[in-house]
C-alpha atoms as a PDB file:
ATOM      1  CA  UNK A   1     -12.973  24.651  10.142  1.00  0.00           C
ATOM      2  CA  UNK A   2     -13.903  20.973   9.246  1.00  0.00           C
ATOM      3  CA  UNK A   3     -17.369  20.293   7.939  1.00  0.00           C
ATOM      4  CA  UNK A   4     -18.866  18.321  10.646  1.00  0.00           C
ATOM      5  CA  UNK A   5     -21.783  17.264   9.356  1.00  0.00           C
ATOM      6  CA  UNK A   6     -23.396  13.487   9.509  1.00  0.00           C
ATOM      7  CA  UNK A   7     -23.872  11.921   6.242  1.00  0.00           C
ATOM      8  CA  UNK A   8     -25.456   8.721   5.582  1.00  0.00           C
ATOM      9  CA  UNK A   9     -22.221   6.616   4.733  1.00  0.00           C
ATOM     10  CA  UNK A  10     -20.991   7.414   8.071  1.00  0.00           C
ATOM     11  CA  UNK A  11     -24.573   6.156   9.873  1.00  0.00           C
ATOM     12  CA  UNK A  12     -24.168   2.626   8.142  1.00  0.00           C
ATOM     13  CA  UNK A  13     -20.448   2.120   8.654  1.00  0.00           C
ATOM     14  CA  UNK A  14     -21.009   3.060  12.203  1.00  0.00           C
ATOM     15  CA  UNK A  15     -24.168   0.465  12.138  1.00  0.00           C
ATOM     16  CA  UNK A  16     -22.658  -2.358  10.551  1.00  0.00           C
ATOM     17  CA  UNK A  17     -19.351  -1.919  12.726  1.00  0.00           C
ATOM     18  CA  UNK A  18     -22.136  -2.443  15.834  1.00  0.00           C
ATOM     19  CA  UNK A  19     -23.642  -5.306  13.484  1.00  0.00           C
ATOM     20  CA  UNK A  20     -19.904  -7.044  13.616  1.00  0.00           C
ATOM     21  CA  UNK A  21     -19.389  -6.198  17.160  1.00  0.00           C
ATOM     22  CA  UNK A  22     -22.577  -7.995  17.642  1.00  0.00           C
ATOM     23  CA  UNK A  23     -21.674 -11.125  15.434  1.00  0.00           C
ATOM     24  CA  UNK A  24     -18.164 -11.262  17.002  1.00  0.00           C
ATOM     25  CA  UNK A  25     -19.614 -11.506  20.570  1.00  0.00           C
ATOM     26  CA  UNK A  26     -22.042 -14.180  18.977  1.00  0.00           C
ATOM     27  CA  UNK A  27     -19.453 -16.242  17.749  1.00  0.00           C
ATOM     28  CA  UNK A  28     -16.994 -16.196  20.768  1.00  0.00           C
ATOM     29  CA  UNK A  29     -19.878 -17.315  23.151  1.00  0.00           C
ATOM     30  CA  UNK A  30     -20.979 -20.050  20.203  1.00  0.00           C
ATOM     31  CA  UNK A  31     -17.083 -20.994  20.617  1.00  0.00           C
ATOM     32  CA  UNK A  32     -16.551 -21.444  23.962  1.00  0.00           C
ATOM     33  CA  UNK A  33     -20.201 -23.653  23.809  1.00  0.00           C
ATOM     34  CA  UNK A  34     -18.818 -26.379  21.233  1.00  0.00           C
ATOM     35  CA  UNK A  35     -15.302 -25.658  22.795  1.00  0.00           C
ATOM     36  CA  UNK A  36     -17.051 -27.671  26.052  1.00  0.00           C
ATOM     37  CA  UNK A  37     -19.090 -29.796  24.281  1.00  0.00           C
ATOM     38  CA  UNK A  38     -15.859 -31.365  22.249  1.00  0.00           C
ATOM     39  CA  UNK A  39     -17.072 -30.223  18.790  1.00  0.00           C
ATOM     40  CA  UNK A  40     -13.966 -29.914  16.864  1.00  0.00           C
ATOM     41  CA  UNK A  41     -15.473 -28.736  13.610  1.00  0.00           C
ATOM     42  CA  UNK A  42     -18.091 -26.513  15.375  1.00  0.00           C
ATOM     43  CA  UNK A  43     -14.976 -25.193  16.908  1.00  0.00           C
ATOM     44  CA  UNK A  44     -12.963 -24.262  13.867  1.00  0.00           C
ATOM     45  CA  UNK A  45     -16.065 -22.338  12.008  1.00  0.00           C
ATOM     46  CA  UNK A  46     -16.792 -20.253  14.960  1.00  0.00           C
ATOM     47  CA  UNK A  47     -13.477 -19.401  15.813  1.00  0.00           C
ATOM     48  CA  UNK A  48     -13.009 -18.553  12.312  1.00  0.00           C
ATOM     49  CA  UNK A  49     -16.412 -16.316  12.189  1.00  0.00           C
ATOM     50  CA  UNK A  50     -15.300 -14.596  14.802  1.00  0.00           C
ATOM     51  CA  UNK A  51     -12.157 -13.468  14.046  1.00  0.00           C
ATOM     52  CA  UNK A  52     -13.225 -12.430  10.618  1.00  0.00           C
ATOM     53  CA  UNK A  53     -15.863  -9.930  11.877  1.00  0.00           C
ATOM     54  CA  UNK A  54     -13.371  -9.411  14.371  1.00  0.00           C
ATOM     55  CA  UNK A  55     -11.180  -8.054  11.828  1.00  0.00           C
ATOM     56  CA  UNK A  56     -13.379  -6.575   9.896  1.00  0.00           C
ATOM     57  CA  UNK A  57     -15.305  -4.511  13.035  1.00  0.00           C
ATOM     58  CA  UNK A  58     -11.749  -3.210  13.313  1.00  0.00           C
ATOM     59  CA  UNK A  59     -10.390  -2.516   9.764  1.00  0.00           C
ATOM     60  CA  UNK A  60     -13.668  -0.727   7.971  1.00  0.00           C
ATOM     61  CA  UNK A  61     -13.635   2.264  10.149  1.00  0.00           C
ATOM     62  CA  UNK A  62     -10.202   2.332   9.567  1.00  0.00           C
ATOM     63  CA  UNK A  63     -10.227   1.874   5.573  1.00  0.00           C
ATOM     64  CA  UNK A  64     -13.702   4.001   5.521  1.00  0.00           C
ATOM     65  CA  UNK A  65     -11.072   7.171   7.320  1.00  0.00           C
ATOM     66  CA  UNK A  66      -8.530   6.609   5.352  1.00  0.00           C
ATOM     67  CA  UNK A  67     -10.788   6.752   1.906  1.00  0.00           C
ATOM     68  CA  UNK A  68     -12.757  10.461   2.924  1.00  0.00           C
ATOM     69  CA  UNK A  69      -9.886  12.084   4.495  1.00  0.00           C
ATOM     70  CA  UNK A  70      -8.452  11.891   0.504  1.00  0.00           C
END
């Protein structure tokens, strides 16, 4: 039977993944805000935040699984 037990590298993964979540929701709102006002550059960098921690929300679980099941 697997050892189920909660470790402290699997509290701050799952906190910073909420942390991204958080920062991706952040930066599609801040998005669609210069998307309206006509910013182009504003428009770029948030786009670009957000699909970083986008990414990254999605791939460190993923890497962090892939590392302890080793």
């Amino acid at each position: 039977m697997p050892d189920l037990s909660f470790d402290a590298s699997t509290f701050w993964i799952t906190l910073f993944t909420f942390i991204l979540i958080i920062c991706c929701f952040y930066f599609t709102l801040t998005f669609f805000q210069h998307l309206r006002n006509g910013e182009e550059r504003e428009i770029k960098q948030s786009k670009q935040a957000a699909v970083i921690c986008f990414a990254l929300m999605l791939l460190l679980p993923i890497f962090y699984t892939l590392i302890v099941s080793r």
